[in-house]
N, C-alpha and C. Protein backbone atom coordinates (compact mmCIF):
# COMPACT_ATOMS: atom_id res chain seq x y z
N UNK A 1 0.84 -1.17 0.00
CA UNK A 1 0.00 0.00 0.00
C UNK A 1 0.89 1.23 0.00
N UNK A 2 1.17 2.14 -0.92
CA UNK A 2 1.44 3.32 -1.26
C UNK A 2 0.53 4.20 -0.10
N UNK A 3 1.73 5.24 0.51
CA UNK A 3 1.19 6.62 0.69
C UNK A 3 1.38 7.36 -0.15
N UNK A 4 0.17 8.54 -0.03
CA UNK A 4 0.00 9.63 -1.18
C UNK A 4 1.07 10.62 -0.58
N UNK A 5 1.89 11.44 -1.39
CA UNK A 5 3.09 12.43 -1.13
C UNK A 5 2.84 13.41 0.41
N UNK A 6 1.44 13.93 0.30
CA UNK A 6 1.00 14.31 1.37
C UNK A 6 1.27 13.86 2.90
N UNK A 7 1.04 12.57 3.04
CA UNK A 7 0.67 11.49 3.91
C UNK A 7 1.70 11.53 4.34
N UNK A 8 2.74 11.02 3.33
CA UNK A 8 4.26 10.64 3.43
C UNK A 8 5.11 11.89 4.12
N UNK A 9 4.43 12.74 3.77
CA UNK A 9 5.38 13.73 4.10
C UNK A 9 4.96 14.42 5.83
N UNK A 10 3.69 14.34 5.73
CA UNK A 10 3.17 14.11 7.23
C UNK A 10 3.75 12.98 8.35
N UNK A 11 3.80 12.01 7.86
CA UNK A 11 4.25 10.53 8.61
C UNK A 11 5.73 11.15 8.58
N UNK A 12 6.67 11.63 8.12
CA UNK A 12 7.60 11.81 8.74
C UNK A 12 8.22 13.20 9.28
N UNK A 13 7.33 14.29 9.07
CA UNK A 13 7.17 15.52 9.66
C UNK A 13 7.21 15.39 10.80
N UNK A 14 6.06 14.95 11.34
CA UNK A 14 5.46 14.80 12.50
C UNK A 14 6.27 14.37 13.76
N UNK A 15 6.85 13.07 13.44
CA UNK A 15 7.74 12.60 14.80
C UNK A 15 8.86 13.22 14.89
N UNK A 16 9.14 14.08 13.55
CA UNK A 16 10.89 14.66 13.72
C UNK A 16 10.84 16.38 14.26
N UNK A 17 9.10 16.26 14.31
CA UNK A 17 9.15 17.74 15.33
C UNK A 17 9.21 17.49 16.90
N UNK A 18 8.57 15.95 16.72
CA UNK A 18 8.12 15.82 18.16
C UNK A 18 10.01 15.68 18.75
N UNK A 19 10.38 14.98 17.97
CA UNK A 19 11.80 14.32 18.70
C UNK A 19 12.65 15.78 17.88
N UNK A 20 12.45 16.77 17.90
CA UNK A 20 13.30 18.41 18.04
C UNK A 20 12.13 18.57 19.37
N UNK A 21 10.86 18.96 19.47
CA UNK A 21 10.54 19.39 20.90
C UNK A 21 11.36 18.57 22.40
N UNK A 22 11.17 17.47 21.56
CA UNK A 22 12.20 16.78 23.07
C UNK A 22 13.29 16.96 23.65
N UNK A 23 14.24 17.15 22.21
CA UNK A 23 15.45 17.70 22.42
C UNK A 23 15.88 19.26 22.88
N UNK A 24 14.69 20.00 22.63
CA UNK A 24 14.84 21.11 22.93
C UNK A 24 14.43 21.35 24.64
N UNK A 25 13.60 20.43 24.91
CA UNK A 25 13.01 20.13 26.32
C UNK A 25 14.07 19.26 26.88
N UNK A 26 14.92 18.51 26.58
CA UNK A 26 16.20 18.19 27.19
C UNK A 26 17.39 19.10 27.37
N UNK A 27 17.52 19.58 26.62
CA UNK A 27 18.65 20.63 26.24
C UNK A 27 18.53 22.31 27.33
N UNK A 28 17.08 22.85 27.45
CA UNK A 28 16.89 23.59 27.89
C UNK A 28 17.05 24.13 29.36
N UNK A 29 17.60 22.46 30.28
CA UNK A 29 18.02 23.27 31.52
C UNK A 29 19.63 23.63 31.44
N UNK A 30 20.52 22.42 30.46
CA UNK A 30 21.79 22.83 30.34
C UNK A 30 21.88 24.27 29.85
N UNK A 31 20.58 24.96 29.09
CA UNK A 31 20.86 26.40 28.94
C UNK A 31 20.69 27.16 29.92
N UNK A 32 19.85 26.99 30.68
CA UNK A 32 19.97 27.39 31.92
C UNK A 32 20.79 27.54 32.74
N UNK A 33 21.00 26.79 32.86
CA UNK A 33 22.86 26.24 34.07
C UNK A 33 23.56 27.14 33.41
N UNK A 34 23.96 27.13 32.17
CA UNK A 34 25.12 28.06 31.27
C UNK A 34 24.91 29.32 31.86
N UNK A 35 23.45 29.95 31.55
CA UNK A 35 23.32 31.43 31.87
C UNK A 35 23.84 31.58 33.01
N UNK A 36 23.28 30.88 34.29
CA UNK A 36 23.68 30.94 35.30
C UNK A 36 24.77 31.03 35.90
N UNK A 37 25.73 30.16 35.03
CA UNK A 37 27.27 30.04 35.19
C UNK A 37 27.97 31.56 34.55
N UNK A 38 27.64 31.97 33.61
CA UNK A 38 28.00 32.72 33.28
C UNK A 38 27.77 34.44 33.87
N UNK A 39 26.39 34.14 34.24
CA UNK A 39 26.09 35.37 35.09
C UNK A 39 26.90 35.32 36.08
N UNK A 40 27.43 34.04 37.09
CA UNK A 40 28.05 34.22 38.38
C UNK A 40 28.97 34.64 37.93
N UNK A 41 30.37 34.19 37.09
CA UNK A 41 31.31 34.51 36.72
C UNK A 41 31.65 35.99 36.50
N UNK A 42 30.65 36.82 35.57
CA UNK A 42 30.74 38.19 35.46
C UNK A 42 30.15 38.48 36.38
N UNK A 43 29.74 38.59 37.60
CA UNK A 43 29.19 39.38 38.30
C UNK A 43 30.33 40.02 39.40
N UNK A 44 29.86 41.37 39.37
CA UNK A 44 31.10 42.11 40.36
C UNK A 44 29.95 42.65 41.60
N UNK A 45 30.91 42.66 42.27
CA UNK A 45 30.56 43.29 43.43
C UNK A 45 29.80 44.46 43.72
N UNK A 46 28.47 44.28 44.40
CA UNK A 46 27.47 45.36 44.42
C UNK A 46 27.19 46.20 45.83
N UNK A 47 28.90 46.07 46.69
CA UNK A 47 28.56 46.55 47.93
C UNK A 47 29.13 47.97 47.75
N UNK A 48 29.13 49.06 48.49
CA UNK A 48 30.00 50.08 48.03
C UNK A 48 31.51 50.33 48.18
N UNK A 49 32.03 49.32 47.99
CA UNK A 49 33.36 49.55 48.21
C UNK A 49 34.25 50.09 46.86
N UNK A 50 35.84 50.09 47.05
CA UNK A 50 36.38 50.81 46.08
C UNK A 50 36.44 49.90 44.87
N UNK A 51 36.77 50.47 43.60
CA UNK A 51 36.50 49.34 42.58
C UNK A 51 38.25 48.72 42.80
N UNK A 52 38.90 49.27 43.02
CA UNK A 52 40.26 48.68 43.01
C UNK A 52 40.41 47.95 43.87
N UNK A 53 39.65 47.68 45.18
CA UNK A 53 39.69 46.92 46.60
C UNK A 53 38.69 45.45 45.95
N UNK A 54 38.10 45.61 45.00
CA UNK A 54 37.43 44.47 44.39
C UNK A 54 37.76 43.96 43.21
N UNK A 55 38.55 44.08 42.73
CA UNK A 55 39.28 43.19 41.20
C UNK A 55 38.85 41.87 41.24
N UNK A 56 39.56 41.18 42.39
CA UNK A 56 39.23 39.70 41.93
C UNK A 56 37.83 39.09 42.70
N UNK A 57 37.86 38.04 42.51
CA UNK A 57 36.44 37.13 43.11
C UNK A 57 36.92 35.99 43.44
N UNK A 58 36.00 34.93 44.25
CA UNK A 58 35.44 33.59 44.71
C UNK A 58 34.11 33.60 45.12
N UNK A 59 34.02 32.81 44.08
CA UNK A 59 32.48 32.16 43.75
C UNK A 59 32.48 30.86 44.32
N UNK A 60 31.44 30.51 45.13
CA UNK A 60 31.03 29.47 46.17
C UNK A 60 29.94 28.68 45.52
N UNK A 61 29.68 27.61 44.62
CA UNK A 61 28.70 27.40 44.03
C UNK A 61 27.98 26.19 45.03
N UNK A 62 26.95 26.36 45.40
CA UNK A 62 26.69 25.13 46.43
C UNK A 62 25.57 23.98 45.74
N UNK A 63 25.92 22.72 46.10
CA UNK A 63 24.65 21.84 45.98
C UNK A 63 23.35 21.87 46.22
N UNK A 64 22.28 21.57 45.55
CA UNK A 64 21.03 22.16 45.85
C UNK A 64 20.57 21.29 47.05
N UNK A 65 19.97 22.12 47.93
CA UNK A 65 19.76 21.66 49.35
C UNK A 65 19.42 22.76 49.82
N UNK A 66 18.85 22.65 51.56
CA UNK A 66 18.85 23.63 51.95
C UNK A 66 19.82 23.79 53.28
N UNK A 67 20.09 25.08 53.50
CA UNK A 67 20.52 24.96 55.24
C UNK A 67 20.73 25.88 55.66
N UNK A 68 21.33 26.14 57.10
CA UNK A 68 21.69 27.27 57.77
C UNK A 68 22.42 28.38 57.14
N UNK A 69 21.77 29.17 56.11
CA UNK A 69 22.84 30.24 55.52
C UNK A 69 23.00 31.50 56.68
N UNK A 70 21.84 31.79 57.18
CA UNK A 70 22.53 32.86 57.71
C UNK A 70 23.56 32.84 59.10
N UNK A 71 23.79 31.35 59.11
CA UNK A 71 24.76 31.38 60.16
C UNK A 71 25.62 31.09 59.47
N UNK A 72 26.41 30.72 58.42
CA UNK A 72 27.46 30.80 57.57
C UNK A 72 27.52 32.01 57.39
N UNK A 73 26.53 32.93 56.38
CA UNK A 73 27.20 34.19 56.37
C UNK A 73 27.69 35.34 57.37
N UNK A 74 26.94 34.76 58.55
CA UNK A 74 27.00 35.72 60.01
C UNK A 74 28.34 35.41 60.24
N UNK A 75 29.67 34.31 60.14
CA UNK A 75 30.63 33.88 60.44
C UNK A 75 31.67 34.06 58.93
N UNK A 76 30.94 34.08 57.94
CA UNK A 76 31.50 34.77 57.33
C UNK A 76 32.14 36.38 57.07
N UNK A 77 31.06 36.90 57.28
CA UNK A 77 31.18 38.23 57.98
C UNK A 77 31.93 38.77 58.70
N UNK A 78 31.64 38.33 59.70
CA UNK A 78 33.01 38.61 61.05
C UNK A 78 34.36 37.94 60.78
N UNK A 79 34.75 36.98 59.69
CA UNK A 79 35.99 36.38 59.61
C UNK A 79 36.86 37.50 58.82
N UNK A 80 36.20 38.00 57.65
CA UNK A 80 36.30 38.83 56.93
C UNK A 80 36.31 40.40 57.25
N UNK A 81 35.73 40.67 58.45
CA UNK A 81 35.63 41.79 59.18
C UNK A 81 36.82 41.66 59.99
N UNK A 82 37.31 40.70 60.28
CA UNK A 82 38.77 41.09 61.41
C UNK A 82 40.30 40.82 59.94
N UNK A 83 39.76 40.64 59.40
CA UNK A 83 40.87 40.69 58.23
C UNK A 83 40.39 41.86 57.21
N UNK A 84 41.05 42.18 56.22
CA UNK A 84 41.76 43.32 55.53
C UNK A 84 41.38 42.82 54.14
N UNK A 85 41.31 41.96 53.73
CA UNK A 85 41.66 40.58 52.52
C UNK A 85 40.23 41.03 51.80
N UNK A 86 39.44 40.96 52.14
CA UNK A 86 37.69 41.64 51.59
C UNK A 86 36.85 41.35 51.62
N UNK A 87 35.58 41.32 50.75
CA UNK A 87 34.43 41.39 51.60
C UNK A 87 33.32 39.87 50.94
N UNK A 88 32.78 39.62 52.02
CA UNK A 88 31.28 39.29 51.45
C UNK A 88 30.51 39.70 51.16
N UNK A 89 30.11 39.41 49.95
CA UNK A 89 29.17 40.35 48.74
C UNK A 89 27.39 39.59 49.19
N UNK A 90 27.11 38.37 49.34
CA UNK A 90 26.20 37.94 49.91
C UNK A 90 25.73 36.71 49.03
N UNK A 91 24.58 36.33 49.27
CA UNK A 91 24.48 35.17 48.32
C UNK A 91 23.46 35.40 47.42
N UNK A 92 23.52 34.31 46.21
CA UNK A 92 22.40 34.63 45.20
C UNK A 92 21.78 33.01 44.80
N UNK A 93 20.17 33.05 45.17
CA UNK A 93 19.85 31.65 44.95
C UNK A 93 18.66 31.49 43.46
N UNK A 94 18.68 30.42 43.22
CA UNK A 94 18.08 30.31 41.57
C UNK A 94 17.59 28.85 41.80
N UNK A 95 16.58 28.16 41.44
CA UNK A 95 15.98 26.75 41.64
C UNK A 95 16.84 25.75 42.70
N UNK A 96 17.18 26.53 43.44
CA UNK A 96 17.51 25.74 44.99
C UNK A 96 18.97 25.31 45.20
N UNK A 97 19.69 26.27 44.04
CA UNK A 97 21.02 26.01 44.04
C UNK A 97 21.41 27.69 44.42
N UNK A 98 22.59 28.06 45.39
CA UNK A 98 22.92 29.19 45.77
C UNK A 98 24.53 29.33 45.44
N UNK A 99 24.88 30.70 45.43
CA UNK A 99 26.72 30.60 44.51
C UNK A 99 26.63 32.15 46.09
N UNK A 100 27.89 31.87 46.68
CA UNK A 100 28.45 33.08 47.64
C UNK A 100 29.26 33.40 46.98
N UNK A 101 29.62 34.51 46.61
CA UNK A 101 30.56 35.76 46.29
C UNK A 101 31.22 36.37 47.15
N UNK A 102 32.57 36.42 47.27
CA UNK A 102 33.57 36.98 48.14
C UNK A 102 34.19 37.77 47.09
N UNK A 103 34.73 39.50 47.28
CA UNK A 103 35.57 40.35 46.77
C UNK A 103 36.89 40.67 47.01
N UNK A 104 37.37 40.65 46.55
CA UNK A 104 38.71 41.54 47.06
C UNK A 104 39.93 41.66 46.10
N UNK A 105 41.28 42.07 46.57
CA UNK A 105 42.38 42.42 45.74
C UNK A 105 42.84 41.10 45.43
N UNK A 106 43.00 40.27 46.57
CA UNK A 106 43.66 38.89 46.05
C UNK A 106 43.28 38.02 46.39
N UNK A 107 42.24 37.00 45.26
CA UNK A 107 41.34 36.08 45.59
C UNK A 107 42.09 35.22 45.93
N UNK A 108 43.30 34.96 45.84
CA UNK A 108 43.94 33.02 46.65
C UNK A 108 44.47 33.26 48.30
N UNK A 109 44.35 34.62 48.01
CA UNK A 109 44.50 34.99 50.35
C UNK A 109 43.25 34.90 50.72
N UNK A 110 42.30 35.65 50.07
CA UNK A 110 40.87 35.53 50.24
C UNK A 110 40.18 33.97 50.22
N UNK A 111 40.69 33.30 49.63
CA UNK A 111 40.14 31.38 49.32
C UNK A 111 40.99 31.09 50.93
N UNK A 112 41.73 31.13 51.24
CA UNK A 112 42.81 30.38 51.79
C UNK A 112 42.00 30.85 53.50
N UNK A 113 41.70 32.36 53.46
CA UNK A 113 41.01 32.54 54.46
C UNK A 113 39.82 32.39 55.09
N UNK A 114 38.72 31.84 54.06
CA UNK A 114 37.10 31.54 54.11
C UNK A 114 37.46 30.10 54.28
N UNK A 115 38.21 29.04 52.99
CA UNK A 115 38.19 27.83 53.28
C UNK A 115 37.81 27.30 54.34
N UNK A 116 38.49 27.21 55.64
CA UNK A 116 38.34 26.33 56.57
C UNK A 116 36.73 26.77 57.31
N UNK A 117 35.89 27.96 57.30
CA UNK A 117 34.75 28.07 57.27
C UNK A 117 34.06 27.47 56.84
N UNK A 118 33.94 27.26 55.38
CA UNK A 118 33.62 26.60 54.11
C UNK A 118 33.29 25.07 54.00
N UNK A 119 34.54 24.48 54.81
CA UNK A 119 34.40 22.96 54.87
C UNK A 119 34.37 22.93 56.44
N UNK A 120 33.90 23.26 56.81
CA UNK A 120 33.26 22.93 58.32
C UNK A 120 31.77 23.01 58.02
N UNK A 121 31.21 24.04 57.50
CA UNK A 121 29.92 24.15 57.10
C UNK A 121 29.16 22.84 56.54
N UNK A 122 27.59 22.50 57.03
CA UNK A 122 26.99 21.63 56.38
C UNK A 122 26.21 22.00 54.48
N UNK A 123 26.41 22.96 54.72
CA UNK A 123 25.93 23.67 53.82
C UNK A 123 26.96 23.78 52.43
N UNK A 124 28.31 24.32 52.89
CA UNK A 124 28.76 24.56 51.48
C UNK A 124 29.80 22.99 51.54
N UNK A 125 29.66 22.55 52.15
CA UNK A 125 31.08 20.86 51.92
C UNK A 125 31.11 20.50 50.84
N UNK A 126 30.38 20.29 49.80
CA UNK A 126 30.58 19.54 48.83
C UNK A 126 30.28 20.58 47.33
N UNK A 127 30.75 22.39 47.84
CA UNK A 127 30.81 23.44 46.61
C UNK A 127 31.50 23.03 46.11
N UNK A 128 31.38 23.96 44.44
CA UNK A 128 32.33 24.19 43.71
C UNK A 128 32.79 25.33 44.06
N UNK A 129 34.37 25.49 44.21
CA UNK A 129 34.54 27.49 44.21
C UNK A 129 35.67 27.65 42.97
N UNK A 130 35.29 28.63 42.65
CA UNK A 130 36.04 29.72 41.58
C UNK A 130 36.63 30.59 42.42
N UNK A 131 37.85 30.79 41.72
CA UNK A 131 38.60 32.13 41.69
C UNK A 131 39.00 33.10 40.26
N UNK A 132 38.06 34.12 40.53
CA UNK A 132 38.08 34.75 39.19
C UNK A 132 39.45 35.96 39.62
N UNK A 133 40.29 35.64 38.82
CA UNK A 133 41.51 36.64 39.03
C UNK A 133 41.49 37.97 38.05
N UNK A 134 40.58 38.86 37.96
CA UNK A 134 40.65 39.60 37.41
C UNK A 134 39.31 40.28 36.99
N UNK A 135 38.57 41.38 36.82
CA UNK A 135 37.17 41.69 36.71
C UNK A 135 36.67 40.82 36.27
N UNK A 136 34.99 41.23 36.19
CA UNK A 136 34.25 40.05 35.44
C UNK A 136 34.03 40.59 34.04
N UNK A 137 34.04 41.42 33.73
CA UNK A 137 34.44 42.56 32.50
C UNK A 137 35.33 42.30 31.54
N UNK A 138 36.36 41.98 31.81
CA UNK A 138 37.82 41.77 31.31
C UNK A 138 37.90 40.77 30.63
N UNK A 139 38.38 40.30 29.83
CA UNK A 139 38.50 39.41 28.78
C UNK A 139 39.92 39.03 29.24
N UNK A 140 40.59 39.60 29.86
CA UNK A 140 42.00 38.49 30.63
C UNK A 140 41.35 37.87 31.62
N UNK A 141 40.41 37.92 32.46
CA UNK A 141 40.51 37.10 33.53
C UNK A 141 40.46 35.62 33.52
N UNK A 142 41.66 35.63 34.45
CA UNK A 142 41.61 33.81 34.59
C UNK A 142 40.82 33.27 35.65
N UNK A 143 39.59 32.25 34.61
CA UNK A 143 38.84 31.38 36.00
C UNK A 143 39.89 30.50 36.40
N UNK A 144 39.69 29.90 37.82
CA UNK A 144 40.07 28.61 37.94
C UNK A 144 39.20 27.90 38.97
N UNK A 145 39.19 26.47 39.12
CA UNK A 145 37.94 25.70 39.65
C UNK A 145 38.84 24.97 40.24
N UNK A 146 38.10 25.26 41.70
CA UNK A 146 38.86 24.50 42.98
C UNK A 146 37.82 23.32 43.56
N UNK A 147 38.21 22.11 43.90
CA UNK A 147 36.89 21.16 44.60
C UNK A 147 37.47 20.27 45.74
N UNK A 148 36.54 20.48 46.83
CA UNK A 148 37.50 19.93 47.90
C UNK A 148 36.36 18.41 48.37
């Protein structure tokens, strides 16, 4: 039995939109994640401090979960408040995943000094953190991805 050109061309239209909607419905949270990644990366510091006292970054990307943030950042705060090294910028959360932002002149004194906060915490143990060495602006800056 022959299909008419019509038919034929329907019978295989049809499933190769359905299987592009799928793919596009698969594909669409990895676009997500991207934006996301990419927004953290460029994002600078929105506290009022000097722009030269904020060049670099560490980005805290945490597992989705929930927990005690404001007693992490309350101890964040004050760790960062008796040191010089810079600041906590605060956190930013998106479908149940949260990224902390730390500023300052030199993000690997700045890592070296939050760390042991960091992995004591139930909350951030199993982040990813970045150190963005250079604005988020800049087309030199070097990421690098730390995992403990």
């Amino acid at each position: 039995m022959w299909l008419s050109r019509k038919r034929l061309i329907l019978a295989v239209t049809i499933p190769l939109a359905v299987l592009g909607l799928l793919d596009v419905l698969v594909m669409y949270p990895d676009y997500i994640a991207g934006k996301r990644y990419i927004h953290d990366m460029r994002r600078d510091a929105r506290g009022p401090w000097p722009r030269d006292r904020v060049g670099q970054a560490v980005i805290v990307r945490c597992p989705p979960g929930s927990g005690n943030w404001p007693a992490i950042e309350g101890e964040l705060r004050n760790l960062l408040g008796r040191t010089n090294l810079g600041y906590f910028d605060g956190r930013e959360c998106s479908n149940s995943r949260c990224s902390l932002f730390f500023y300052g002149p030199d993000a690997r004194k700045l890592l070296d000094t939050v760390t042991p906060v960091l992995k004591e915490s139930q909350v951030t143990r199993q982040a990813s953190v970045f150190t963005r060495l250079g604005r988020g602006d800049a087309n030199t800056g070097v990421m690098q991805e730390i995992r403990w």
